[in-house]
PDB file of N, CA and C in Angstrom:
ATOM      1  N   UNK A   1       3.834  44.263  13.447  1.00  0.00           N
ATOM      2  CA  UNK A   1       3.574  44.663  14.817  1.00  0.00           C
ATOM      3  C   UNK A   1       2.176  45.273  14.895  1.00  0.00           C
ATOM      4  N   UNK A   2       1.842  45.117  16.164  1.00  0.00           N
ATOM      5  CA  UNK A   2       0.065  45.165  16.055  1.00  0.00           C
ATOM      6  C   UNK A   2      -0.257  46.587  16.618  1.00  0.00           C
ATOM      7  N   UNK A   3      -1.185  47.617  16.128  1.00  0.00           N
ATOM      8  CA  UNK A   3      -0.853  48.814  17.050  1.00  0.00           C
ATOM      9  C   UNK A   3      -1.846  49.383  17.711  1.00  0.00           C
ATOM     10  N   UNK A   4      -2.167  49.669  18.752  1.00  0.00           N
ATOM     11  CA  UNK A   4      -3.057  49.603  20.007  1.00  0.00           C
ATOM     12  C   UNK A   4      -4.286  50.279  19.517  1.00  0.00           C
ATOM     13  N   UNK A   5      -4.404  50.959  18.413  1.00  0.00           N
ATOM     14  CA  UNK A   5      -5.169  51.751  18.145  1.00  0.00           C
ATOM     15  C   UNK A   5      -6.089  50.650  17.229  1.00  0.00           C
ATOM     16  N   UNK A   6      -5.129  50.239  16.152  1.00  0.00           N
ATOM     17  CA  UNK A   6      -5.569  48.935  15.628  1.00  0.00           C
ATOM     18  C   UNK A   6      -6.563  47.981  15.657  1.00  0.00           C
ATOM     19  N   UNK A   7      -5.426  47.554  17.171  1.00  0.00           N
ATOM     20  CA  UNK A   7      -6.679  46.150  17.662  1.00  0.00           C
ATOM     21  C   UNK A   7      -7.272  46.651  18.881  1.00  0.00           C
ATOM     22  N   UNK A   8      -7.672  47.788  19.371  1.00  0.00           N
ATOM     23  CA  UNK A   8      -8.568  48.343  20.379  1.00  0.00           C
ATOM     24  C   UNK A   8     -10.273  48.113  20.038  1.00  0.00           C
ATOM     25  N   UNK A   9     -10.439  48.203  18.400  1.00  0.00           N
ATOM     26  CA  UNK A   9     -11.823  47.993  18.158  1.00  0.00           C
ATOM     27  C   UNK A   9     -12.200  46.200  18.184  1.00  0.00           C
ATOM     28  N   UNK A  10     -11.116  45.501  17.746  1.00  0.00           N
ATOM     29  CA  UNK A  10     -11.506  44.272  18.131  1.00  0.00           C
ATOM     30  C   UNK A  10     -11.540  44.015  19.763  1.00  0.00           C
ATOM     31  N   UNK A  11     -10.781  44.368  20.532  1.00  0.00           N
ATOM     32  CA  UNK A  11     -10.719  43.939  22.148  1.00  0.00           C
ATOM     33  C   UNK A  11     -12.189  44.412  22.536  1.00  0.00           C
ATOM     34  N   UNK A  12     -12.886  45.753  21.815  1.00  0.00           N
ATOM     35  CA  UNK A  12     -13.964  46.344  22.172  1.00  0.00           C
ATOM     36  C   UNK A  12     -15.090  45.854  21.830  1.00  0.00           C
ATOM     37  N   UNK A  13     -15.332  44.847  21.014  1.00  0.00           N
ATOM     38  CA  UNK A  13     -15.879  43.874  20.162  1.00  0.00           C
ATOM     39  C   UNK A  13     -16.056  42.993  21.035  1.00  0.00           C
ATOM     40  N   UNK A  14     -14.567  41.961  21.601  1.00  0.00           N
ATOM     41  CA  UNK A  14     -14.706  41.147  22.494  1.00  0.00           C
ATOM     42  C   UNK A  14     -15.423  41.604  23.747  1.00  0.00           C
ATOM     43  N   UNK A  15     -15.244  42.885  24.149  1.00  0.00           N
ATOM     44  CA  UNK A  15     -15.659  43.315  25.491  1.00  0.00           C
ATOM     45  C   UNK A  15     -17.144  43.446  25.588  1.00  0.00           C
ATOM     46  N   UNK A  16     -17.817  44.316  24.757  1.00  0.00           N
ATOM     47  CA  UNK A  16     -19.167  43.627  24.237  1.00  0.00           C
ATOM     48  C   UNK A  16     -20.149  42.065  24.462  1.00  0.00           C
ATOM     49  N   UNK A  17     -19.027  41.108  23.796  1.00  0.00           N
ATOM     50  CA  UNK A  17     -19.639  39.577  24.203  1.00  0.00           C
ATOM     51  C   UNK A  17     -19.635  39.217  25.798  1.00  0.00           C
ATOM     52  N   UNK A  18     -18.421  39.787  25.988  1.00  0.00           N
ATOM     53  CA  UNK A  18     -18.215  39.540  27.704  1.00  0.00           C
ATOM     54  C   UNK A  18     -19.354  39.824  28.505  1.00  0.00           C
ATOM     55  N   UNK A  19     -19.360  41.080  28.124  1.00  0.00           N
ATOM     56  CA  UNK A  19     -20.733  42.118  28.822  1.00  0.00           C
ATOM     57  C   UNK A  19     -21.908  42.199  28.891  1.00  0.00           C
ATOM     58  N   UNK A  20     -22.141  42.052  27.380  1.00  0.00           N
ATOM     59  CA  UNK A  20     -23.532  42.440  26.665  1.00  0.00           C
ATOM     60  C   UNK A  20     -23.386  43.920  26.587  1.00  0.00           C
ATOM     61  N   UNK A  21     -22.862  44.944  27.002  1.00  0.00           N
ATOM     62  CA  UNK A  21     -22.568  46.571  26.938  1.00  0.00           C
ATOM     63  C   UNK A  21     -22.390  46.502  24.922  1.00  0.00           C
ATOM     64  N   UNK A  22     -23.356  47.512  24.830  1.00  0.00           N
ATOM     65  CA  UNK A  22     -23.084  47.718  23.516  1.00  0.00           C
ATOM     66  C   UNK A  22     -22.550  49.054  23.633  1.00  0.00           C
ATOM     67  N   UNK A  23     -22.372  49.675  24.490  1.00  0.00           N
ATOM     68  CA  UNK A  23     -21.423  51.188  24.042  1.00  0.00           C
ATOM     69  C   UNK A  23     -20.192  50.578  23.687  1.00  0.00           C
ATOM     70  N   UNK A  24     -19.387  49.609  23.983  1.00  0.00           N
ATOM     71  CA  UNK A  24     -17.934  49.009  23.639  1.00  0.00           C
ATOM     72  C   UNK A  24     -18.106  49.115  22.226  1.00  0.00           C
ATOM     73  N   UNK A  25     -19.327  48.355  21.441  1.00  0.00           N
ATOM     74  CA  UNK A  25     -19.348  48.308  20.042  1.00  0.00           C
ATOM     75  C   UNK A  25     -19.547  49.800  19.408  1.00  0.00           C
ATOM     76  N   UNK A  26     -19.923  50.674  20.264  1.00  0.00           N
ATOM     77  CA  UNK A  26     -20.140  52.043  19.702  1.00  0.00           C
ATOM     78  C   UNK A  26     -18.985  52.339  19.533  1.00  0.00           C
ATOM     79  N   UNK A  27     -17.580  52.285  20.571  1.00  0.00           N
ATOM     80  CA  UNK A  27     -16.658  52.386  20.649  1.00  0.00           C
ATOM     81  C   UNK A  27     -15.673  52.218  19.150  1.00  0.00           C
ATOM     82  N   UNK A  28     -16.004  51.015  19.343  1.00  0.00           N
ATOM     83  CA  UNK A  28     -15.445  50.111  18.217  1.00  0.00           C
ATOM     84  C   UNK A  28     -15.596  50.849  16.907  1.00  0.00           C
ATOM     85  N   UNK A  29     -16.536  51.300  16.670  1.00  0.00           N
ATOM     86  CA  UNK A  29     -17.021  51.929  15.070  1.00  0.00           C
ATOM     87  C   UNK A  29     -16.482  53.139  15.326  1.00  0.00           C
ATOM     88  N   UNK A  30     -16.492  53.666  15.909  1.00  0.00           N
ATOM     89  CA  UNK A  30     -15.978  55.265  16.123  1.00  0.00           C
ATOM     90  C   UNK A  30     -14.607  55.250  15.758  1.00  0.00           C
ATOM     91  N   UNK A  31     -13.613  53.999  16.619  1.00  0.00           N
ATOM     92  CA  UNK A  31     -12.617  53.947  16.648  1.00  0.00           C
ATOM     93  C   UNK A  31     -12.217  53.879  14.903  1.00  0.00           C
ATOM     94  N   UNK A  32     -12.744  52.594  14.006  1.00  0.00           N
ATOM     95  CA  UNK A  32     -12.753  52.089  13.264  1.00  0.00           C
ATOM     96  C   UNK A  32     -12.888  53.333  11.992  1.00  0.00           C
ATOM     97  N   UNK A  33     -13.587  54.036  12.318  1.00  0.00           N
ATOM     98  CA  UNK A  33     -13.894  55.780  11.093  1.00  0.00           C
ATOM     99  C   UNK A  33     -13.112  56.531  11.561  1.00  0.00           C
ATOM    100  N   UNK A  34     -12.703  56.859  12.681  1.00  0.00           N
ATOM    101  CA  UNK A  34     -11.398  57.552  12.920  1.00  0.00           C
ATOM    102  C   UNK A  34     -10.287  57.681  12.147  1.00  0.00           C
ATOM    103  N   UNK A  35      -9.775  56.031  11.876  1.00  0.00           N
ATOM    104  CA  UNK A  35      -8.635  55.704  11.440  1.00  0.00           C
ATOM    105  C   UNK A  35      -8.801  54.948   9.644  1.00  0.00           C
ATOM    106  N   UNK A  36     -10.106  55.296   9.654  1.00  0.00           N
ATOM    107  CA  UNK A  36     -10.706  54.612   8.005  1.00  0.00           C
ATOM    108  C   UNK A  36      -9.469  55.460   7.049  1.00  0.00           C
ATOM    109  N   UNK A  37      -9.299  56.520   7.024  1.00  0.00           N
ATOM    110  CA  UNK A  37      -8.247  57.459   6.050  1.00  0.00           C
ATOM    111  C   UNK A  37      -6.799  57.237   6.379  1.00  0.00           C
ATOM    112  N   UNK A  38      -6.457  57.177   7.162  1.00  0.00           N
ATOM    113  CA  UNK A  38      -4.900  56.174   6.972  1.00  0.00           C
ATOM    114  C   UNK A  38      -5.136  55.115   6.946  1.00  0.00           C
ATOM    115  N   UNK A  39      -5.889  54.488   7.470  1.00  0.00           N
ATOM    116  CA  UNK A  39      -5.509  52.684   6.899  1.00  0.00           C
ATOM    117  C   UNK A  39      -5.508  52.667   5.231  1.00  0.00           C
ATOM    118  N   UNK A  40      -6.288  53.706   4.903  1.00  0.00           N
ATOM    119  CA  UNK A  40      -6.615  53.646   3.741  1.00  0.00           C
ATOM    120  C   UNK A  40      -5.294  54.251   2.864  1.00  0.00           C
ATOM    121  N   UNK A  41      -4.704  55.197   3.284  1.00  0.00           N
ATOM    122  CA  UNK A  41      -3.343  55.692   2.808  1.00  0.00           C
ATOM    123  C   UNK A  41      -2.230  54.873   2.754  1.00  0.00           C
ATOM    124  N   UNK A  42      -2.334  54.016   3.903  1.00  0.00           N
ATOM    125  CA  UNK A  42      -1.018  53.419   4.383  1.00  0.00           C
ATOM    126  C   UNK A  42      -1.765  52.132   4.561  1.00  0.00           C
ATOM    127  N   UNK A  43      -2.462  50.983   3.589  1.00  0.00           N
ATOM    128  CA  UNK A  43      -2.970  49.347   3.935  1.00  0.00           C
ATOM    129  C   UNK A  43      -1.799  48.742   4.392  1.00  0.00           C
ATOM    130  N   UNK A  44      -0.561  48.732   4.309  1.00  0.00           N
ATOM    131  CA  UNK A  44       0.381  47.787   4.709  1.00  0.00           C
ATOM    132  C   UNK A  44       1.356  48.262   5.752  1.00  0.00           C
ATOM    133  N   UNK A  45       0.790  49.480   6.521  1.00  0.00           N
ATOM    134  CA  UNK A  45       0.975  49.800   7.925  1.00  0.00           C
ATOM    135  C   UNK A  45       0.079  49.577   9.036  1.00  0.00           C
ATOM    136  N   UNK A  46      -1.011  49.137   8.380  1.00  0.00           N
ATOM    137  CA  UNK A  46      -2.498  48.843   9.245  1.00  0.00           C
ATOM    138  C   UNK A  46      -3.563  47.561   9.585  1.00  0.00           C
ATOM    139  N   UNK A  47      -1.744  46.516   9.164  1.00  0.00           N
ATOM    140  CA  UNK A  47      -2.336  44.838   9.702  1.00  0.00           C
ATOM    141  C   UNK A  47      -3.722  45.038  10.579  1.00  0.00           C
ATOM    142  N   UNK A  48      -3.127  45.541  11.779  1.00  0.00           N
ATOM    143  CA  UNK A  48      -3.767  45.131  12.930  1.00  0.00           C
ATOM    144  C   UNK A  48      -5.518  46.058  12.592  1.00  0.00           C
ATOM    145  N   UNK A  49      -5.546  47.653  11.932  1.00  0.00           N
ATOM    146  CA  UNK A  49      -7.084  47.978  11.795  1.00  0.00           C
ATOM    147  C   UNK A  49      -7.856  47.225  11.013  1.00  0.00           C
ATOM    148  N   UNK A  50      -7.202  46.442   9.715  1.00  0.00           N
ATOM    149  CA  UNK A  50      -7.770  45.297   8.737  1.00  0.00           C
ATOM    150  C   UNK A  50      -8.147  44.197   9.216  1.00  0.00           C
ATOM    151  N   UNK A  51      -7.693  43.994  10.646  1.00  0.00           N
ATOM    152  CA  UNK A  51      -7.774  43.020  11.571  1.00  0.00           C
ATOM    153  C   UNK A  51      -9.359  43.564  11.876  1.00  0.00           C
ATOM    154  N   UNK A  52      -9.242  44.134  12.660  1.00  0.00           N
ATOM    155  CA  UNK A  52     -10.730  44.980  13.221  1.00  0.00           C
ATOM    156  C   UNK A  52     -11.939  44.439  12.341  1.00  0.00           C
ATOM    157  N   UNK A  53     -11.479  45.784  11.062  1.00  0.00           N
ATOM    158  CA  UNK A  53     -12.127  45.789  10.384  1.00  0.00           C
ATOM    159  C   UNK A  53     -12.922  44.586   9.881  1.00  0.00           C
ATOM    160  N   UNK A  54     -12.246  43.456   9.948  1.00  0.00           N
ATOM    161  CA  UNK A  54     -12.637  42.363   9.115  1.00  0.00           C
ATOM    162  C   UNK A  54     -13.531  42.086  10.022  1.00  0.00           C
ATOM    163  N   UNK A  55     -13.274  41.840  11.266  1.00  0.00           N
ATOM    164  CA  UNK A  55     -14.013  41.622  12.193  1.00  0.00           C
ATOM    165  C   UNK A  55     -15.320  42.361  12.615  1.00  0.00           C
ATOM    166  N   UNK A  56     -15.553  43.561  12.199  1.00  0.00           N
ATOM    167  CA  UNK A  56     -16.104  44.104  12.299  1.00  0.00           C
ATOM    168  C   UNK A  56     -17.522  43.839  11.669  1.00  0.00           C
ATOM    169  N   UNK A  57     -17.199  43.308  10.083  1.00  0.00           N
ATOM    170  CA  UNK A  57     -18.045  43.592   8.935  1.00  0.00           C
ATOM    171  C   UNK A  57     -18.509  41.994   9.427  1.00  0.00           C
ATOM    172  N   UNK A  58     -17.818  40.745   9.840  1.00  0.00           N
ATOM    173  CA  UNK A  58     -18.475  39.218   9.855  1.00  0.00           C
ATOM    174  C   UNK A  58     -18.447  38.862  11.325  1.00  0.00           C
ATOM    175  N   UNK A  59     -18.225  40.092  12.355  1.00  0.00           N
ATOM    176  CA  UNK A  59     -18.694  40.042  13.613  1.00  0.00           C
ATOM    177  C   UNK A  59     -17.615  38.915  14.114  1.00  0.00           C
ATOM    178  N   UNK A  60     -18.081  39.002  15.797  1.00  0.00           N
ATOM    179  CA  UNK A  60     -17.224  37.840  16.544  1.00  0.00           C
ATOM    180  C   UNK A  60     -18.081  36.466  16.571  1.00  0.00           C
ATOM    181  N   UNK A  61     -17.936  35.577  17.272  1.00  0.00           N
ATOM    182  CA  UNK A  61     -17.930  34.180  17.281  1.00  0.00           C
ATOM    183  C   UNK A  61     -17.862  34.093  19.189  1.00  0.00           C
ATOM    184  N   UNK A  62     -18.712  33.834  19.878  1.00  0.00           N
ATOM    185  CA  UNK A  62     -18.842  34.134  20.911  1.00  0.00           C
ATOM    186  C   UNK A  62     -18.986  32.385  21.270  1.00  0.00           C
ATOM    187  N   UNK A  63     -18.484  31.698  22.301  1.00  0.00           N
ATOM    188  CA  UNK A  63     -19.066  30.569  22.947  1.00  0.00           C
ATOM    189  C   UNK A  63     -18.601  30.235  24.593  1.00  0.00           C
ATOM    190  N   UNK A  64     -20.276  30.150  24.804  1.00  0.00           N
ATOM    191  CA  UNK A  64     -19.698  30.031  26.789  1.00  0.00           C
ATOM    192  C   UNK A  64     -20.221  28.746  26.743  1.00  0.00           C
ATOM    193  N   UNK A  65     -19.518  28.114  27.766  1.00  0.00           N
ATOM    194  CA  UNK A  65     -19.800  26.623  28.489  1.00  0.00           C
ATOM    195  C   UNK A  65     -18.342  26.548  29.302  1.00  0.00           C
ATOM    196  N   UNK A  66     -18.762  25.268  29.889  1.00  0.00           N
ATOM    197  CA  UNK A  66     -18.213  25.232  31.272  1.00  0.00           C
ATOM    198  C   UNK A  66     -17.246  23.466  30.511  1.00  0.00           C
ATOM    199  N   UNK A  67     -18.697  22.720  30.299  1.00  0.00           N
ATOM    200  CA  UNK A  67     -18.057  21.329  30.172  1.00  0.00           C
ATOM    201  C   UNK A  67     -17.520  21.676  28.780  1.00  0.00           C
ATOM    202  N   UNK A  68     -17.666  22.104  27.752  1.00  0.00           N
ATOM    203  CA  UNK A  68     -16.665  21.810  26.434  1.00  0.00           C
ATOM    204  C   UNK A  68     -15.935  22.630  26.343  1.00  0.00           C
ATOM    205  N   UNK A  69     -15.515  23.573  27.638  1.00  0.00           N
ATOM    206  CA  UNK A  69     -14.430  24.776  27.643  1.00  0.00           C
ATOM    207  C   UNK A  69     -12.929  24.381  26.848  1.00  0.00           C
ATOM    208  N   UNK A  70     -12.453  23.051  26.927  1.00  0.00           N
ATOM    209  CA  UNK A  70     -10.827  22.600  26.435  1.00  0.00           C
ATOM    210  C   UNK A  70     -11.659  22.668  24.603  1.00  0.00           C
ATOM    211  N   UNK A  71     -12.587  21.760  24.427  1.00  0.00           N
ATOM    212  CA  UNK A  71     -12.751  21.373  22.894  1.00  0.00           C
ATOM    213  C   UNK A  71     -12.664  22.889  22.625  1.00  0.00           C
ATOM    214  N   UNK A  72     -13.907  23.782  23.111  1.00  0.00           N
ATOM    215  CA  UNK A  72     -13.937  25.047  22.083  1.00  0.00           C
ATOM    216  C   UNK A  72     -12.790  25.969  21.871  1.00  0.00           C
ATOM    217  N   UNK A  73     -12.156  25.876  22.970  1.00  0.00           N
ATOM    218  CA  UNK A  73     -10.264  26.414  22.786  1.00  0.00           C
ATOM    219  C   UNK A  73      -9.858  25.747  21.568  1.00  0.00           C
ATOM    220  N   UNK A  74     -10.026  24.701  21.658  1.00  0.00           N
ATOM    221  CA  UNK A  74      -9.034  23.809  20.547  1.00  0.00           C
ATOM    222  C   UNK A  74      -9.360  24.400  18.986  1.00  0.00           C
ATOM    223  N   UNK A  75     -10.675  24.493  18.952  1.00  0.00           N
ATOM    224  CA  UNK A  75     -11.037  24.722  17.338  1.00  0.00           C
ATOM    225  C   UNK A  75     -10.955  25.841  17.133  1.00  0.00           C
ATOM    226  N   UNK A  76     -10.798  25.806  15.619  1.00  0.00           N
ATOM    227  CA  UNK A  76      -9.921  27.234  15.533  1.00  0.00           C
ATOM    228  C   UNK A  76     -11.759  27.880  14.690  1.00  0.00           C
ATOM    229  N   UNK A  77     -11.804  29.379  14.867  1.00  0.00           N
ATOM    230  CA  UNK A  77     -12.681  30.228  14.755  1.00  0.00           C
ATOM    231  C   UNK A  77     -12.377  31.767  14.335  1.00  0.00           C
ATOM    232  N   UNK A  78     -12.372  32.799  13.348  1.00  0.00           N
ATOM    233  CA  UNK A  78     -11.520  33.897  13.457  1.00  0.00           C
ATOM    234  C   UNK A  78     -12.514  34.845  14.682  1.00  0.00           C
ATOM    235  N   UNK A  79     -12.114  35.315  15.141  1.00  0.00           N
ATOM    236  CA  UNK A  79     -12.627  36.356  15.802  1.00  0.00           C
ATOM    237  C   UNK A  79     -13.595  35.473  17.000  1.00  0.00           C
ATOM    238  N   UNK A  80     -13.259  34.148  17.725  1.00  0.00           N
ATOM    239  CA  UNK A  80     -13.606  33.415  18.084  1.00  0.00           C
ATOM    240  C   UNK A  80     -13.447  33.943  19.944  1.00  0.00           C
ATOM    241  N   UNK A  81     -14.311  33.710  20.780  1.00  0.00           N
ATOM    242  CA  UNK A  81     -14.067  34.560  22.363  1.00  0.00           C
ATOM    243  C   UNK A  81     -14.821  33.332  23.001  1.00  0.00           C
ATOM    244  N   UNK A  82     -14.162  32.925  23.880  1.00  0.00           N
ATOM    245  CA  UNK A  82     -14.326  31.416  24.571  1.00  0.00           C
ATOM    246  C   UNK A  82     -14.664  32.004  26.409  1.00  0.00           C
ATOM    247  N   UNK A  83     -15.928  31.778  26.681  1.00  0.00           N
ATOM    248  CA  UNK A  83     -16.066  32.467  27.629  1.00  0.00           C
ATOM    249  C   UNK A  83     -16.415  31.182  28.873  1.00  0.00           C
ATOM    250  N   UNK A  84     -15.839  30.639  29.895  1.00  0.00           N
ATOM    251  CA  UNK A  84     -16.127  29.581  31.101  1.00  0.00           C
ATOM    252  C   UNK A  84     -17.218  29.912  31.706  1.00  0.00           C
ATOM    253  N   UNK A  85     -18.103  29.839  31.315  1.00  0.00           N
ATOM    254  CA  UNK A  85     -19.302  29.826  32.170  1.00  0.00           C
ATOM    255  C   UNK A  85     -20.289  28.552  32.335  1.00  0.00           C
ATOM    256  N   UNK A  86     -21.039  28.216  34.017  1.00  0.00           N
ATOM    257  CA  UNK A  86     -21.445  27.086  34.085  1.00  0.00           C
ATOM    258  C   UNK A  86     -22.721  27.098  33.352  1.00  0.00           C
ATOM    259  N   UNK A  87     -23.316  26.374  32.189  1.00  0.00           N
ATOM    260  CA  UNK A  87     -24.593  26.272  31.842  1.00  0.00           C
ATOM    261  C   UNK A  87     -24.556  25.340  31.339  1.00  0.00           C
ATOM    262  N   UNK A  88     -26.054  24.507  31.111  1.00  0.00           N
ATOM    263  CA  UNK A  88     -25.907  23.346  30.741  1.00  0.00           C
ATOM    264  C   UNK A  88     -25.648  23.217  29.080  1.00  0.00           C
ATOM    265  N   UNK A  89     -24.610  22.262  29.074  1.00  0.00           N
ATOM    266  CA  UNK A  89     -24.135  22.459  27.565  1.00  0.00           C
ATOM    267  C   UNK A  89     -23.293  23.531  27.000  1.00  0.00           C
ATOM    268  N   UNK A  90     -23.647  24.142  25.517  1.00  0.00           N
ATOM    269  CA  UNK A  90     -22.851  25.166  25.236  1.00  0.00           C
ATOM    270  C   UNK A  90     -23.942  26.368  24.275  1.00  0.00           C
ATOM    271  N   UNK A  91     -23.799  27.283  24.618  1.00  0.00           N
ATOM    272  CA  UNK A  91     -24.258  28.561  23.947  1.00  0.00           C
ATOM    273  C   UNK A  91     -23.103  29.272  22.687  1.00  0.00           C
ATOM    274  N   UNK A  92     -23.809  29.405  21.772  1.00  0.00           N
ATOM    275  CA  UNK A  92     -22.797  29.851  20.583  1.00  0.00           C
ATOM    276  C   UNK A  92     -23.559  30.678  19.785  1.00  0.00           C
ATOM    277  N   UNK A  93     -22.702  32.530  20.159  1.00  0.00           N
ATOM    278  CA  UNK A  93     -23.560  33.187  19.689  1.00  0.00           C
ATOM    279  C   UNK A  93     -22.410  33.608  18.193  1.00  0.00           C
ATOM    280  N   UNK A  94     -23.281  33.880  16.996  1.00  0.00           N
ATOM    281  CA  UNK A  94     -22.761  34.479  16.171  1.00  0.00           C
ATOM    282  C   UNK A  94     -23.512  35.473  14.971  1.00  0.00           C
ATOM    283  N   UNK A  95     -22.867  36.475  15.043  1.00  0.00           N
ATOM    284  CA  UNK A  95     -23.089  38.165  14.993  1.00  0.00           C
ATOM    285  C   UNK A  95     -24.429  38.143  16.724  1.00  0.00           C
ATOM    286  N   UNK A  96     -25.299  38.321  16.041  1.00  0.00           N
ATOM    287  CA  UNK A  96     -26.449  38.884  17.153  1.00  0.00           C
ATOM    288  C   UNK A  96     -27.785  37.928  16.939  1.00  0.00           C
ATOM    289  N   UNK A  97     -27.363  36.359  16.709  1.00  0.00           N
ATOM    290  CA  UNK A  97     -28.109  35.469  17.072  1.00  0.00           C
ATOM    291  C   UNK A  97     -27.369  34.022  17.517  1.00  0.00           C
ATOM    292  N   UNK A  98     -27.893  33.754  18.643  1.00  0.00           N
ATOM    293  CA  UNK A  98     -27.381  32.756  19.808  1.00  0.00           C
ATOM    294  C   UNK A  98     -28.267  31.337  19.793  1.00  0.00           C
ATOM    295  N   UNK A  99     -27.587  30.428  19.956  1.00  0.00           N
ATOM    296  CA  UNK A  99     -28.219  29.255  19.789  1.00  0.00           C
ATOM    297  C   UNK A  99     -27.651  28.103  20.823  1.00  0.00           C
ATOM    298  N   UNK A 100     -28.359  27.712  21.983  1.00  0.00           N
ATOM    299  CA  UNK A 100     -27.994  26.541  22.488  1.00  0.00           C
ATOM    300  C   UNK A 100     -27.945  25.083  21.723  1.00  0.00           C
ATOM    301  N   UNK A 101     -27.038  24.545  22.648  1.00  0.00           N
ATOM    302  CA  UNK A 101     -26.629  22.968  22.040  1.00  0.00           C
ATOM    303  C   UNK A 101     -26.449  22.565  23.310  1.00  0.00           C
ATOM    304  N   UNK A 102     -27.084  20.878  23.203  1.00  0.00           N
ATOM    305  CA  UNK A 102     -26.476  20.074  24.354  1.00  0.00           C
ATOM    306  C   UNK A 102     -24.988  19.443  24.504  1.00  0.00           C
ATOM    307  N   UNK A 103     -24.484  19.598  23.432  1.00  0.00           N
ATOM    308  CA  UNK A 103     -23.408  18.892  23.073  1.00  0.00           C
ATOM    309  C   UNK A 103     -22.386  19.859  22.267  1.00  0.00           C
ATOM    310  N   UNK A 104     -21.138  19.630  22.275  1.00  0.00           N
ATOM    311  CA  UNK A 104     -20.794  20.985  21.416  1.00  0.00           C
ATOM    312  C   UNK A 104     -20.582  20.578  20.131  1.00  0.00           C
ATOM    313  N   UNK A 105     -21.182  21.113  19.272  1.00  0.00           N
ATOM    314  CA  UNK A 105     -21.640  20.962  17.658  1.00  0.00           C
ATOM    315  C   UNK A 105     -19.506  20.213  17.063  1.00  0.00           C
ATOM    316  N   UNK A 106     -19.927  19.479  15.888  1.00  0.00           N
ATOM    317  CA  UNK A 106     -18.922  19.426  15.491  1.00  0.00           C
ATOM    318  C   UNK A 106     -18.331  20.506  14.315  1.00  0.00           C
ATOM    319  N   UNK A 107     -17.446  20.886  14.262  1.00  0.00           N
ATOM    320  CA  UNK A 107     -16.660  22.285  13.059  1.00  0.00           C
ATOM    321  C   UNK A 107     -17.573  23.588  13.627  1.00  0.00           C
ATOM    322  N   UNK A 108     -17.303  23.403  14.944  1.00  0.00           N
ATOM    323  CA  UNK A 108     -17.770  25.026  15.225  1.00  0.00           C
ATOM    324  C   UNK A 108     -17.042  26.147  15.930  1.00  0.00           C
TER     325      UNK A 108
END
């Protein structure tokens, strides 16, 4: 079971890409050292902060477009945030460098 405290630094992560707001990611780390000493006591009560965490350290996987909105759902990505927006083609940012494509790349 996943626990709100858990996966709050990943949703804050996602909220970030949504935004561009980097206080969410401030969020996120704060949250993430908060709870560093029990996850650390208790690893197999703390699925969901190892979740974070992981995410944390190899970042999210960000991609907006409008026309390859079904493909980029389809492929699988960890920490992957699929955002509908109209632009030409597809934008695919990952950690904190972004790269357009006219086409949406294949295994991405």
């Amino acid at each position: 079971m996943q626990s709100a405290n858990g996966i709050a630094p990943l949703l804050l992560m996602q909220l970030t890409d949504a935004t561009g707001d980097d206080r969410f990611l401030e969020y996120a780390d704060k949250t993430l050292r908060a709870f560093a000493a029990l996850a650390e006591s208790y690893p197999t009560l703390s699925y969901s902060y190892l979740k974070s965490r992981h995410a944390f350290q190899i970042g999210t996987f960000k991609v907006e477009t409008s026309k390859f909105f079904g493909q980029a759902l389809k492929d699988f990505r960890p920490y992957k945030f699929v955002i509908k927006k109209e632009i030409d083609g597809v934008l695919i940012c990952e950690k904190n460098t972004c790269r357009k494509y006219d086409t949406y790349p294949a295994g991405r």
